[in-house]
PDB file of N, CA and C in Angstrom:
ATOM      1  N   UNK A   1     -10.304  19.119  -0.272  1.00  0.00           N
ATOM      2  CA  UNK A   1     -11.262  20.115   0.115  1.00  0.00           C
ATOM      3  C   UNK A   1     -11.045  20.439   1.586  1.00  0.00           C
ATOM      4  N   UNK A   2     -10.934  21.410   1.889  1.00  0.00           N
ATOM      5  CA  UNK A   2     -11.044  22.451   3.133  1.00  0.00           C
ATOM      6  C   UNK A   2     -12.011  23.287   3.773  1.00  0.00           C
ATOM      7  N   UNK A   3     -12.806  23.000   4.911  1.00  0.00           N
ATOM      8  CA  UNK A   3     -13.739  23.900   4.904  1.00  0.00           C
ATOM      9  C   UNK A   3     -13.223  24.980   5.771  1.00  0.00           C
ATOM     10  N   UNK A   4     -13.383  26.434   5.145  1.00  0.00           N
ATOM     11  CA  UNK A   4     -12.684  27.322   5.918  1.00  0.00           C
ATOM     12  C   UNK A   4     -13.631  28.227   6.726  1.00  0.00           C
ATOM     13  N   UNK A   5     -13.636  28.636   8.094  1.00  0.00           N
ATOM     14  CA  UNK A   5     -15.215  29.586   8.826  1.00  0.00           C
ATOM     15  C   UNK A   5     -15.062  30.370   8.633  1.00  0.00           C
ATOM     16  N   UNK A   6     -15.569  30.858   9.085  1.00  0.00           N
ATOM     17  CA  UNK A   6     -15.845  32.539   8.806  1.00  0.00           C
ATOM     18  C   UNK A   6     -14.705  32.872  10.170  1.00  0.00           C
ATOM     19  N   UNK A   7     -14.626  32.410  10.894  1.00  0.00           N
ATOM     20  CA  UNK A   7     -13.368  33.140  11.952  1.00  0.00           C
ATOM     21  C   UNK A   7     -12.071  32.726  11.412  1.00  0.00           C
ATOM     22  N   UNK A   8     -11.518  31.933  10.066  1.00  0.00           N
ATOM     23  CA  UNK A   8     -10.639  31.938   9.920  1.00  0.00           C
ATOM     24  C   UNK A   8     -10.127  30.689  10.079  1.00  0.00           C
ATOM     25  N   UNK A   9     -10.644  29.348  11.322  1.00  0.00           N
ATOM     26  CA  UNK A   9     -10.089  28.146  11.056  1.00  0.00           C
ATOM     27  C   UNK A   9     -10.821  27.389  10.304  1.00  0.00           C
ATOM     28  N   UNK A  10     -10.069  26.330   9.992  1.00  0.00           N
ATOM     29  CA  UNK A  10     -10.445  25.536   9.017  1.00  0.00           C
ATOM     30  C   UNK A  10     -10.779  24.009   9.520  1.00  0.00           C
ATOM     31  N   UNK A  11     -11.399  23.131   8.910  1.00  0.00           N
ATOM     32  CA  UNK A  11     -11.813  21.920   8.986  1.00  0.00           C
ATOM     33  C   UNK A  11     -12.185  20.769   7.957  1.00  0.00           C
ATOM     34  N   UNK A  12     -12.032  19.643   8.297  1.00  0.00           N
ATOM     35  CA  UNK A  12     -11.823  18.596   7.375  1.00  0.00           C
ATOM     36  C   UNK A  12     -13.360  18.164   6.791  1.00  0.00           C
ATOM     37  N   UNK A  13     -13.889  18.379   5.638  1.00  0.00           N
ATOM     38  CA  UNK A  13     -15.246  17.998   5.364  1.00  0.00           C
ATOM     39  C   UNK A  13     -15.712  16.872   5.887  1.00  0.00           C
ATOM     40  N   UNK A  14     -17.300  16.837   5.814  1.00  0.00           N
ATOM     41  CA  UNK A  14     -17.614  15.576   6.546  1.00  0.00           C
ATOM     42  C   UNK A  14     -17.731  14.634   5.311  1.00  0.00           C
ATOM     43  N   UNK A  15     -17.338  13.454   6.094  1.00  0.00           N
ATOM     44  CA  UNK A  15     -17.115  12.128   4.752  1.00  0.00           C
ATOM     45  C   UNK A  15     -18.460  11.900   4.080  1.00  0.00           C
ATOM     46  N   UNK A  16     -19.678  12.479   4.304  1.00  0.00           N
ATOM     47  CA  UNK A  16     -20.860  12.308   3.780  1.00  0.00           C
ATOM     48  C   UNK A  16     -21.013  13.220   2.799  1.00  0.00           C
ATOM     49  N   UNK A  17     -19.783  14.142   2.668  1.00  0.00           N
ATOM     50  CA  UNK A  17     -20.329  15.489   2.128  1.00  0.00           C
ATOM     51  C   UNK A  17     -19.535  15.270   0.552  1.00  0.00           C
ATOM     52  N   UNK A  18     -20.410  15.018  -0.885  1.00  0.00           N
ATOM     53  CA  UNK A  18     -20.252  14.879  -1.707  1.00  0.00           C
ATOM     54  C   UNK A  18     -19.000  15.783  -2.388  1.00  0.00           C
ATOM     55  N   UNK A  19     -18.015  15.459  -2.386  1.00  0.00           N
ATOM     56  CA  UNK A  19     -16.534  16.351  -3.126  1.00  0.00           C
ATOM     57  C   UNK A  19     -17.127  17.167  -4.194  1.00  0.00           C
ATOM     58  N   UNK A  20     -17.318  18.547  -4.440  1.00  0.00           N
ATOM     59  CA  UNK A  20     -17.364  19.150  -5.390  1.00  0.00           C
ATOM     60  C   UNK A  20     -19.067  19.929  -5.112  1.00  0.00           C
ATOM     61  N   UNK A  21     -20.094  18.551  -4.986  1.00  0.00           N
ATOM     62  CA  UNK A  21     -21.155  19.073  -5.260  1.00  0.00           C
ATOM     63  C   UNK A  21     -22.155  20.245  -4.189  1.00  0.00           C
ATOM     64  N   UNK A  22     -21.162  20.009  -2.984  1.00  0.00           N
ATOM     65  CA  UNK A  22     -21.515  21.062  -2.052  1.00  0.00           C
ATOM     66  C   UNK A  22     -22.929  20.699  -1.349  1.00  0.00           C
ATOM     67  N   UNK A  23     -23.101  19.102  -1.186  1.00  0.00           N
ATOM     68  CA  UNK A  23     -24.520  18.552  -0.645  1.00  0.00           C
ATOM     69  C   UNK A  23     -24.302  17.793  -0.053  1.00  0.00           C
ATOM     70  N   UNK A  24     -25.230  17.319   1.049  1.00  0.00           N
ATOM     71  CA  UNK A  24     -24.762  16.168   1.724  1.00  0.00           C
ATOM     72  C   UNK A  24     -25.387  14.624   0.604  1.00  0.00           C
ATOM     73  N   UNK A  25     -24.386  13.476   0.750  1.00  0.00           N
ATOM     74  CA  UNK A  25     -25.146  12.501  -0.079  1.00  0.00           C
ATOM     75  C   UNK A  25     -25.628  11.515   0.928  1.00  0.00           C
ATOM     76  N   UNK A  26     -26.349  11.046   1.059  1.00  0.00           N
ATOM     77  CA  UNK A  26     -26.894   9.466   2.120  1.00  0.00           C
ATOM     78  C   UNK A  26     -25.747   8.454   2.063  1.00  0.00           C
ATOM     79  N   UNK A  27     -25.484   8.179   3.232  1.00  0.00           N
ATOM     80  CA  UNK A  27     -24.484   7.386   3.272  1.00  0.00           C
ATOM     81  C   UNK A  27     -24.877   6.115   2.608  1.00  0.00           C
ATOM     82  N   UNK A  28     -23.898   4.893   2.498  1.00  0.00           N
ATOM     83  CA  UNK A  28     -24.367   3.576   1.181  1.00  0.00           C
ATOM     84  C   UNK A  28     -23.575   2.980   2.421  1.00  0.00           C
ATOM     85  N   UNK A  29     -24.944   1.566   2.491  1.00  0.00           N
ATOM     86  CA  UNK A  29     -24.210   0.572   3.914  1.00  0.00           C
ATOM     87  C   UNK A  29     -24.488  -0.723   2.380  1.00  0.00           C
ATOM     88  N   UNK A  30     -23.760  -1.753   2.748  1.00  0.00           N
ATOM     89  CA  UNK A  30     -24.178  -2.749   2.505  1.00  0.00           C
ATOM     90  C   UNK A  30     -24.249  -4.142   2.715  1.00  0.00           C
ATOM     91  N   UNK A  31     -24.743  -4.885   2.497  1.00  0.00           N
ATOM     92  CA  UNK A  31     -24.906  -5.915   3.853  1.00  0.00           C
ATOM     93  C   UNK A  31     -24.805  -7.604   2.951  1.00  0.00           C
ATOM     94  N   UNK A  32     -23.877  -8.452   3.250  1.00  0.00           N
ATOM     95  CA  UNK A  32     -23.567  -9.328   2.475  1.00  0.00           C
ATOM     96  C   UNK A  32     -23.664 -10.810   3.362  1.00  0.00           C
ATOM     97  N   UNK A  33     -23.894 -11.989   2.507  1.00  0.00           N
ATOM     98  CA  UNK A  33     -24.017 -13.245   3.163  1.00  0.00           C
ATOM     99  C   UNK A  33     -23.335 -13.759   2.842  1.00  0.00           C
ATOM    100  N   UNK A  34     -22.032 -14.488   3.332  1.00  0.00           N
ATOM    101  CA  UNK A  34     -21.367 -15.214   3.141  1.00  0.00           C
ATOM    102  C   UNK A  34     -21.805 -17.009   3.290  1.00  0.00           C
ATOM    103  N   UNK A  35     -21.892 -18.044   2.508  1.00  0.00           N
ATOM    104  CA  UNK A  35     -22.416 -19.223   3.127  1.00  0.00           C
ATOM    105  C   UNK A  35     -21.225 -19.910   3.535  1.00  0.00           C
ATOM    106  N   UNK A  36     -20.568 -21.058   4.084  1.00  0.00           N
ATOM    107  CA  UNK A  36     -19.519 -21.854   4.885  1.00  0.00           C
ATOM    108  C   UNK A  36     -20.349 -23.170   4.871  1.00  0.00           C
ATOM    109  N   UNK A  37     -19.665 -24.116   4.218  1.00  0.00           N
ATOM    110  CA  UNK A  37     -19.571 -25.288   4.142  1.00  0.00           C
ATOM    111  C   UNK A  37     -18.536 -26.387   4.341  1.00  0.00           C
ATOM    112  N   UNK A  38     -18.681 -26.964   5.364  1.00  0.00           N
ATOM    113  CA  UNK A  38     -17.932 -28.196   5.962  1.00  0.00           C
ATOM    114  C   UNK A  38     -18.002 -29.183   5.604  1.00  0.00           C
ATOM    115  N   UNK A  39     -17.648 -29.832   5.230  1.00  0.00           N
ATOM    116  CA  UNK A  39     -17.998 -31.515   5.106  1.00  0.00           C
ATOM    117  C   UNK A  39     -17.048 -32.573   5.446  1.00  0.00           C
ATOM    118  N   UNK A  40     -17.085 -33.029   6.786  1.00  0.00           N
ATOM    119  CA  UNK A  40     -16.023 -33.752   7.471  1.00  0.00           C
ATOM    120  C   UNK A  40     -16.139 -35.222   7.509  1.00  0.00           C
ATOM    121  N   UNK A  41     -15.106 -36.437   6.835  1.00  0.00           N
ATOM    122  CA  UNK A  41     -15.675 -37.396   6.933  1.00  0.00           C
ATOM    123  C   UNK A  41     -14.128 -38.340   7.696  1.00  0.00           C
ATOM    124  N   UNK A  42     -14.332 -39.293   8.476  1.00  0.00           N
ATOM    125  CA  UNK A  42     -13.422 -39.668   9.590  1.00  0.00           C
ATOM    126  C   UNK A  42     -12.979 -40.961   8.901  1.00  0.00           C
ATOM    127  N   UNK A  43     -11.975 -41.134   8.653  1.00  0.00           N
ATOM    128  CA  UNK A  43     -11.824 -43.066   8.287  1.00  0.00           C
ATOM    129  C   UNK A  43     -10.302 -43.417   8.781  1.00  0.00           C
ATOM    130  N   UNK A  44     -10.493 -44.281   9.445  1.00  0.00           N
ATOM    131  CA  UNK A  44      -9.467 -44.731  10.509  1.00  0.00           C
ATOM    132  C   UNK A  44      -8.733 -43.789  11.390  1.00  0.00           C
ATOM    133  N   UNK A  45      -7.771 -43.395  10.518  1.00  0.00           N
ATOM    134  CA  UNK A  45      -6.875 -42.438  11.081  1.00  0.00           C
ATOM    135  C   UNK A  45      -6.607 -41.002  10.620  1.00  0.00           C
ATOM    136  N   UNK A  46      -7.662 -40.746   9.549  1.00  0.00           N
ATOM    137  CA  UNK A  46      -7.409 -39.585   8.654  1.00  0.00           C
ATOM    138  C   UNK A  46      -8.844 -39.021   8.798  1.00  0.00           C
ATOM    139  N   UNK A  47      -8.956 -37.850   8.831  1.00  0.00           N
ATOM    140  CA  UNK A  47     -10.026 -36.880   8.553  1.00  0.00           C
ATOM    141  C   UNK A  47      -9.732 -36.131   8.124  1.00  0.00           C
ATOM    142  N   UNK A  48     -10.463 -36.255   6.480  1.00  0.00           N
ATOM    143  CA  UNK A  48     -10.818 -35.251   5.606  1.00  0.00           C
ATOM    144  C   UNK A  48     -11.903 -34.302   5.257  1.00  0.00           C
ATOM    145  N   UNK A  49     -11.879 -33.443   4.662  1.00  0.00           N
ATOM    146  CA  UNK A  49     -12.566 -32.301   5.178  1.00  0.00           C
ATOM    147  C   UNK A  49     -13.002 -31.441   3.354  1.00  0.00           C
ATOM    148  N   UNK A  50     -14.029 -31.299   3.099  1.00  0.00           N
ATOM    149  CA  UNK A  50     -14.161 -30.406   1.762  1.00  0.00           C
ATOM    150  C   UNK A  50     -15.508 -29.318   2.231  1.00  0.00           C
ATOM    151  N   UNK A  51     -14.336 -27.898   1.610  1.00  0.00           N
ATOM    152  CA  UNK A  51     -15.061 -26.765   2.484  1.00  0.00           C
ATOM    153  C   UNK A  51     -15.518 -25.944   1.104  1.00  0.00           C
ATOM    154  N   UNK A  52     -16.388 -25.298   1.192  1.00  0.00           N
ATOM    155  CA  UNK A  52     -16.895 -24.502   0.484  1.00  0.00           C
ATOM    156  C   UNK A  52     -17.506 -23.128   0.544  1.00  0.00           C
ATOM    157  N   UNK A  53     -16.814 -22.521   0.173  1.00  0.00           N
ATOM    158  CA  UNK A  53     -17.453 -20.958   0.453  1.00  0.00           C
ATOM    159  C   UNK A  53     -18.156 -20.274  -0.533  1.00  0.00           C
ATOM    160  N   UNK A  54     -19.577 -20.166  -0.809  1.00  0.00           N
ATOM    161  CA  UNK A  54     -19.938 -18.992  -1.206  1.00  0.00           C
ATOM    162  C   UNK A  54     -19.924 -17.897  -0.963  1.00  0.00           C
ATOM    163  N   UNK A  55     -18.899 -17.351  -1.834  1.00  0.00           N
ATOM    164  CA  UNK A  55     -19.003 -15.201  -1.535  1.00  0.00           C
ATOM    165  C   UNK A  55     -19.660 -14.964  -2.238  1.00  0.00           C
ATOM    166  N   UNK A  56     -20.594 -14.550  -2.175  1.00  0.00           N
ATOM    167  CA  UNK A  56     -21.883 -13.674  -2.887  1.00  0.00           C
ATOM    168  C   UNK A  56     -21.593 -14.345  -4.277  1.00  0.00           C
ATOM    169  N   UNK A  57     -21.667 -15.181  -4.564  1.00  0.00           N
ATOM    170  CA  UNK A  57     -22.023 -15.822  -6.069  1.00  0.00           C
ATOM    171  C   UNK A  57     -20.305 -16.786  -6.530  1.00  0.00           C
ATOM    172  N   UNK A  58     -19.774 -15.913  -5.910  1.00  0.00           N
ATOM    173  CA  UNK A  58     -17.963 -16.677  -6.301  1.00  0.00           C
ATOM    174  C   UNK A  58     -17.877 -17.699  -5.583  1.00  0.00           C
ATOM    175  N   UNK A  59     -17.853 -19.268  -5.820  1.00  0.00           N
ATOM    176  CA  UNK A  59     -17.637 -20.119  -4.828  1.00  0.00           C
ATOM    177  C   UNK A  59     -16.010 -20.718  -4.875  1.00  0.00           C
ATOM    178  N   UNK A  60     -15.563 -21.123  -3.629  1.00  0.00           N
ATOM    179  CA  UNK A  60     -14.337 -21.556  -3.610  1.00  0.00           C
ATOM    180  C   UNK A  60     -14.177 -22.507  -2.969  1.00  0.00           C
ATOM    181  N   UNK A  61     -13.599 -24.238  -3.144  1.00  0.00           N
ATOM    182  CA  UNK A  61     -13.922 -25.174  -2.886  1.00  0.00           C
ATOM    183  C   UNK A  61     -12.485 -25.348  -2.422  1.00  0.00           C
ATOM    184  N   UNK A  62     -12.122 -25.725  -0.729  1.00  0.00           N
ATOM    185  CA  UNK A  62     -10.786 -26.497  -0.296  1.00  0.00           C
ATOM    186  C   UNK A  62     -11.364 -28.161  -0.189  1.00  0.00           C
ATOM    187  N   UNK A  63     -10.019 -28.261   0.110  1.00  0.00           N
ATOM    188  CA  UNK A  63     -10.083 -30.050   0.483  1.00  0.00           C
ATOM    189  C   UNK A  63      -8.617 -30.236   1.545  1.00  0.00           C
ATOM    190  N   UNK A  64      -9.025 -30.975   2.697  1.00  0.00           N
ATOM    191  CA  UNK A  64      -7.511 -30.632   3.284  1.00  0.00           C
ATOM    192  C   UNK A  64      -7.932 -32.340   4.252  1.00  0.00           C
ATOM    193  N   UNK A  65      -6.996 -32.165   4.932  1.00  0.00           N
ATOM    194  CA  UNK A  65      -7.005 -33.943   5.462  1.00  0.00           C
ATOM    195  C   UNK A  65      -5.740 -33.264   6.668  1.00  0.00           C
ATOM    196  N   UNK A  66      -6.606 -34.696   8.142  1.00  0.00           N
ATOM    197  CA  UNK A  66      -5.236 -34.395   8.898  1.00  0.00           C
ATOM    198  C   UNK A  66      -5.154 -35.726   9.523  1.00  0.00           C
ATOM    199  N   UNK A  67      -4.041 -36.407   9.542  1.00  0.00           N
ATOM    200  CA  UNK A  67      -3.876 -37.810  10.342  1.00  0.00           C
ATOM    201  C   UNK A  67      -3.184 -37.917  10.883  1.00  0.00           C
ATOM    202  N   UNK A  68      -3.214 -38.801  12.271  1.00  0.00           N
ATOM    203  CA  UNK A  68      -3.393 -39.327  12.962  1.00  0.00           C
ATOM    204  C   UNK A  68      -2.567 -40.031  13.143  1.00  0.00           C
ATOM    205  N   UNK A  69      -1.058 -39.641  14.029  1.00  0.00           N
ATOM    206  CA  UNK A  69       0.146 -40.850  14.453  1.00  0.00           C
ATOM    207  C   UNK A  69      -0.784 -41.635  14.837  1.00  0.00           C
ATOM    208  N   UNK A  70      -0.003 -43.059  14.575  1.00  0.00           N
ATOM    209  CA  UNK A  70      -0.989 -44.346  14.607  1.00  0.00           C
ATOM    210  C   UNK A  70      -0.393 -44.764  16.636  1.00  0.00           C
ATOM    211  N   UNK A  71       0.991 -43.701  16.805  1.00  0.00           N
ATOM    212  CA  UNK A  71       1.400 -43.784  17.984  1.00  0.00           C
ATOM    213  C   UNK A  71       0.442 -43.558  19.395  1.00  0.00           C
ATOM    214  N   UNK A  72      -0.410 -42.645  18.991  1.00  0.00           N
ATOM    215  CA  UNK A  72      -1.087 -41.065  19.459  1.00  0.00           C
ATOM    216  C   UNK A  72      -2.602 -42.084  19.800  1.00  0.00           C
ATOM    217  N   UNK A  73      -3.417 -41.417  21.135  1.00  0.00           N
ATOM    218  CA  UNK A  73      -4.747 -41.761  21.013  1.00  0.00           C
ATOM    219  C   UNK A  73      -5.682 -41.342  20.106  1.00  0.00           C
ATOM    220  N   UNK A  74      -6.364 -41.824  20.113  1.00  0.00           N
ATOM    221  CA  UNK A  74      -7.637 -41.556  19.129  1.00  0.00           C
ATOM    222  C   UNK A  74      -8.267 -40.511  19.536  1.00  0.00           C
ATOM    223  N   UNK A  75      -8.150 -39.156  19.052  1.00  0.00           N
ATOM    224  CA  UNK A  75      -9.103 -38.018  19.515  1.00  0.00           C
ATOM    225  C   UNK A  75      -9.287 -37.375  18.354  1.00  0.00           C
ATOM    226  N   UNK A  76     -10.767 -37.724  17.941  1.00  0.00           N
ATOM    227  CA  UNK A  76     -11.319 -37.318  16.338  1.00  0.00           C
ATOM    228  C   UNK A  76     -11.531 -35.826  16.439  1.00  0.00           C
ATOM    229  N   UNK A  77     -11.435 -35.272  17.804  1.00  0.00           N
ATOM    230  CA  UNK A  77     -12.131 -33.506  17.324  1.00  0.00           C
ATOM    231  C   UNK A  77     -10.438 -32.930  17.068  1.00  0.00           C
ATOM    232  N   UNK A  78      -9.574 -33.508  17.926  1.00  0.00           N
ATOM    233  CA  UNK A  78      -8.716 -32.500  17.327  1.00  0.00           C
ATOM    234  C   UNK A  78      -8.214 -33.125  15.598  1.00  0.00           C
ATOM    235  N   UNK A  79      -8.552 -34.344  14.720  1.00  0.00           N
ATOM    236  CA  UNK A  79      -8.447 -34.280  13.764  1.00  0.00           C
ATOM    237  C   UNK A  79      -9.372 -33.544  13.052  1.00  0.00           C
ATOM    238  N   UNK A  80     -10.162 -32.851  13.592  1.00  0.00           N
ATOM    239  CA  UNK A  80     -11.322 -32.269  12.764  1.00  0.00           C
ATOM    240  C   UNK A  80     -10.749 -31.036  12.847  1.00  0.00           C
ATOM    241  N   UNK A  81     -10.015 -31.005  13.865  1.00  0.00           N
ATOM    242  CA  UNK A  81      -9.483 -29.100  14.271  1.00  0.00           C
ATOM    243  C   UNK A  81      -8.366 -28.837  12.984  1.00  0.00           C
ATOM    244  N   UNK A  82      -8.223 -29.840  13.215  1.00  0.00           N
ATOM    245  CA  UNK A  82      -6.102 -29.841  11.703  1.00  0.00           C
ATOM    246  C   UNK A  82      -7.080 -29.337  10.897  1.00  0.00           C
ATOM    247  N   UNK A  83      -7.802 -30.399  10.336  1.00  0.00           N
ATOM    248  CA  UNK A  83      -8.413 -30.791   9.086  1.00  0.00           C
ATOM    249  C   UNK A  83      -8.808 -29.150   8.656  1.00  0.00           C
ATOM    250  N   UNK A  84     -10.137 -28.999   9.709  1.00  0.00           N
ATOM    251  CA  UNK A  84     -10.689 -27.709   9.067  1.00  0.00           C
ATOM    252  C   UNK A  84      -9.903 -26.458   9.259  1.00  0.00           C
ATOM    253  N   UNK A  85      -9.142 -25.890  10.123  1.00  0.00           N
ATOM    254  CA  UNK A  85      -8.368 -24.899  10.179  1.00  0.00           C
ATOM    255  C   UNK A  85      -7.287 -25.516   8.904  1.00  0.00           C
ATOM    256  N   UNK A  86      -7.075 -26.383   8.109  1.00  0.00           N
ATOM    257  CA  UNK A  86      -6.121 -26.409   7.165  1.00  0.00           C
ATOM    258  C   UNK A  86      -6.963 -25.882   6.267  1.00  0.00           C
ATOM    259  N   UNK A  87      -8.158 -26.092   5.910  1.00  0.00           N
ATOM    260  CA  UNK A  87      -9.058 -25.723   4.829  1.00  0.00           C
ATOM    261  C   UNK A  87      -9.293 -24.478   4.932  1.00  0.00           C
ATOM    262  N   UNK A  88      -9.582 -23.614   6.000  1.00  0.00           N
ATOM    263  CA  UNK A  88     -10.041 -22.332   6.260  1.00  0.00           C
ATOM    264  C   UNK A  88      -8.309 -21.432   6.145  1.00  0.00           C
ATOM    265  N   UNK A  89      -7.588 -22.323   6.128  1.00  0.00           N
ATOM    266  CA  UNK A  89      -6.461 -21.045   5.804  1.00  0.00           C
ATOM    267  C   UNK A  89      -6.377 -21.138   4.111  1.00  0.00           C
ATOM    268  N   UNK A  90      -6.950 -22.369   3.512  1.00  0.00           N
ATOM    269  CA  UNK A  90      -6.421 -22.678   2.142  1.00  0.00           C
ATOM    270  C   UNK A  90      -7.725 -21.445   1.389  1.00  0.00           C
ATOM    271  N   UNK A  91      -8.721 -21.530   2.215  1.00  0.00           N
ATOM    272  CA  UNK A  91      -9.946 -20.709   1.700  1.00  0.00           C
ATOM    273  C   UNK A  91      -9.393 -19.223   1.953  1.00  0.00           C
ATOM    274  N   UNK A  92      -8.712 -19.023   2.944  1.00  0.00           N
ATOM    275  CA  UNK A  92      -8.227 -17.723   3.213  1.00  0.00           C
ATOM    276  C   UNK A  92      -6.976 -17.299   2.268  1.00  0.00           C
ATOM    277  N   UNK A  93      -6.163 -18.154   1.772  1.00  0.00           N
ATOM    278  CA  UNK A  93      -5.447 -17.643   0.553  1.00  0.00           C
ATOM    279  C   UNK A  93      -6.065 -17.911  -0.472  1.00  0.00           C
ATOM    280  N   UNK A  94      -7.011 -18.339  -1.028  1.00  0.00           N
ATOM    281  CA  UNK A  94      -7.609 -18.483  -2.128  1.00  0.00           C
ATOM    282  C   UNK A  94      -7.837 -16.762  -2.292  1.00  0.00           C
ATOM    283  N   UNK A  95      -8.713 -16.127  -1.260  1.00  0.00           N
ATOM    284  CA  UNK A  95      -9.646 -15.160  -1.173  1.00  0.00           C
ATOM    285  C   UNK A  95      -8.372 -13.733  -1.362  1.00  0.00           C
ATOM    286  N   UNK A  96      -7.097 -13.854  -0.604  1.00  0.00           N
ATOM    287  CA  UNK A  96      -6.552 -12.565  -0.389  1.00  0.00           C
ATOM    288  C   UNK A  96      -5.877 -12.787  -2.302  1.00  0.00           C
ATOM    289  N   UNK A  97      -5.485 -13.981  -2.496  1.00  0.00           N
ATOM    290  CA  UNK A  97      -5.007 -14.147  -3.717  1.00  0.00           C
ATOM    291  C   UNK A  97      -6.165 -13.355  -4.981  1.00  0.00           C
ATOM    292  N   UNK A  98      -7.191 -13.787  -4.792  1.00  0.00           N
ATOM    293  CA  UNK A  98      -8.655 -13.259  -5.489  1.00  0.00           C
ATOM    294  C   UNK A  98      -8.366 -11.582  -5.536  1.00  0.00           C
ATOM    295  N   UNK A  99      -7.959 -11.372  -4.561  1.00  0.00           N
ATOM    296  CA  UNK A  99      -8.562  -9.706  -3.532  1.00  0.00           C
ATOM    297  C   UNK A  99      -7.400  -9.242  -4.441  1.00  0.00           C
ATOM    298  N   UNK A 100      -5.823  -9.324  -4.497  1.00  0.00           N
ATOM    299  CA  UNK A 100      -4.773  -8.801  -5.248  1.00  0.00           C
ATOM    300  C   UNK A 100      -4.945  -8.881  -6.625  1.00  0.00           C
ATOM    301  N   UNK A 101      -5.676 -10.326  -7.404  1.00  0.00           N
ATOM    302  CA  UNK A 101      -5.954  -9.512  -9.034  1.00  0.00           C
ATOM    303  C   UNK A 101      -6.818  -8.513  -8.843  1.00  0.00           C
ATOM    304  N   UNK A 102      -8.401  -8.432  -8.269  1.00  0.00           N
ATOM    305  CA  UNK A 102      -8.951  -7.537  -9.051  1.00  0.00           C
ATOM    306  C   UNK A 102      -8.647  -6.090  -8.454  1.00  0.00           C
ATOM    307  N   UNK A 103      -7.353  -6.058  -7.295  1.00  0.00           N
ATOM    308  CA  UNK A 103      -7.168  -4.480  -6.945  1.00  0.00           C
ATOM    309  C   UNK A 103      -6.051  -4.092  -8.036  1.00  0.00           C
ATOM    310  N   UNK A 104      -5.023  -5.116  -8.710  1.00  0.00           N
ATOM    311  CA  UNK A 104      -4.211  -5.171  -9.654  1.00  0.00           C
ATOM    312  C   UNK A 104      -4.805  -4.597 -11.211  1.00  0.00           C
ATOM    313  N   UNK A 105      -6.059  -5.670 -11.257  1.00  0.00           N
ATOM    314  CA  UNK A 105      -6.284  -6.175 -11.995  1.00  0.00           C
ATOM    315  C   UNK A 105      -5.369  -6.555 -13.579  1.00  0.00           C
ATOM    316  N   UNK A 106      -4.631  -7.472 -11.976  1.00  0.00           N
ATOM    317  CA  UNK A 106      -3.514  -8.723 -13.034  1.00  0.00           C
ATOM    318  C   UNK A 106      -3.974 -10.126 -12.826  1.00  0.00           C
ATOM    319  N   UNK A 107      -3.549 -10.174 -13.697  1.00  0.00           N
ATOM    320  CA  UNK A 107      -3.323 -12.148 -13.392  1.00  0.00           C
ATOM    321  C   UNK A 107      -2.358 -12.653 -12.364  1.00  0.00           C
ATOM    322  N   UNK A 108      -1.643 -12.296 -12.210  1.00  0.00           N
ATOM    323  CA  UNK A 108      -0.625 -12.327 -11.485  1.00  0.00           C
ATOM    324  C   UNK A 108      -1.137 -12.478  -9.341  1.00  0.00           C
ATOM    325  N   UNK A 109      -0.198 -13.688  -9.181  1.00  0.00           N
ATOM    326  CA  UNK A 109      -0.675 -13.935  -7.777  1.00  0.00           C
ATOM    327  C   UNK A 109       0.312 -13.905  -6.836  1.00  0.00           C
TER     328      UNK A 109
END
C-alpha cells in the first residue's frame, strides 16, 4: 500500500493503519513475566547449579556444575559465575532451539 497526495508524492502508510480497511486500528502492546530460578549448591570443589525458567507457562529446567582446580584458591563466587552463566547459555539454547520449531514448525533442531 501507497499513500499517494493530492500533489502527487507519495508515502509509506502508518503501521497503525489497518491494510485494506482504510482505518486506523489501536495499537496491541503486550506485557509478559518471565520467572528465573537459581538454585546454587557448593560442595568442596564443585558448584552446581539447577536453573529454571518459566516462560509464560513453558518451563525449562538446566543443570550445569563448575569446579574447581584443586591447584587454584578457593573463590566460591567465581564458581557460581561458571556454574550459572553455563546454565543461562544452556537455557538460552534451549529457548532459540524452541523459537526455530514453532517459526518452522518442524521438529527439527
Amino acid at each position: 500500500m501507497v499513500i499517494v497526495r493530492a500533489d502527487g508524492t507519495t508515502a509509506a502508510p502508518s503501521p497503525r493503519l489497518a491494510a485494506g480497511a482504510g482505518e486506523e486500528q489501536p495499537a496491541v502492546r503486550t506485557t509478559k513475566d518471565w520467572q528465573l530460578s537459581l538454585h546454587l549448591v557448593e560442595e568442596r570443589d564443585t558448584t552446581r547449579v539447577h536453573a529454571v525458567l518459566d516462560a509464560d507457562g513453558a518451563v525449562l529446567h538446566s543443570d550445569a556444575y563448575a569446579r574447581r582446580n584443586p591447584l587454584d584458591d578457593p573463590a566460591p563466587a567465581v564458581g557460581d559465575e561458571f556454574a550459572v552463566g553455563r546454565a543461562l547459555i544452556d537455557l538460552g539454547h534451549q529457548l532459540l532451539r524452541a523459537g526455530t520449531r514453532h517459526a518452522t514448525g518442524s521438529a527439527e533442531e
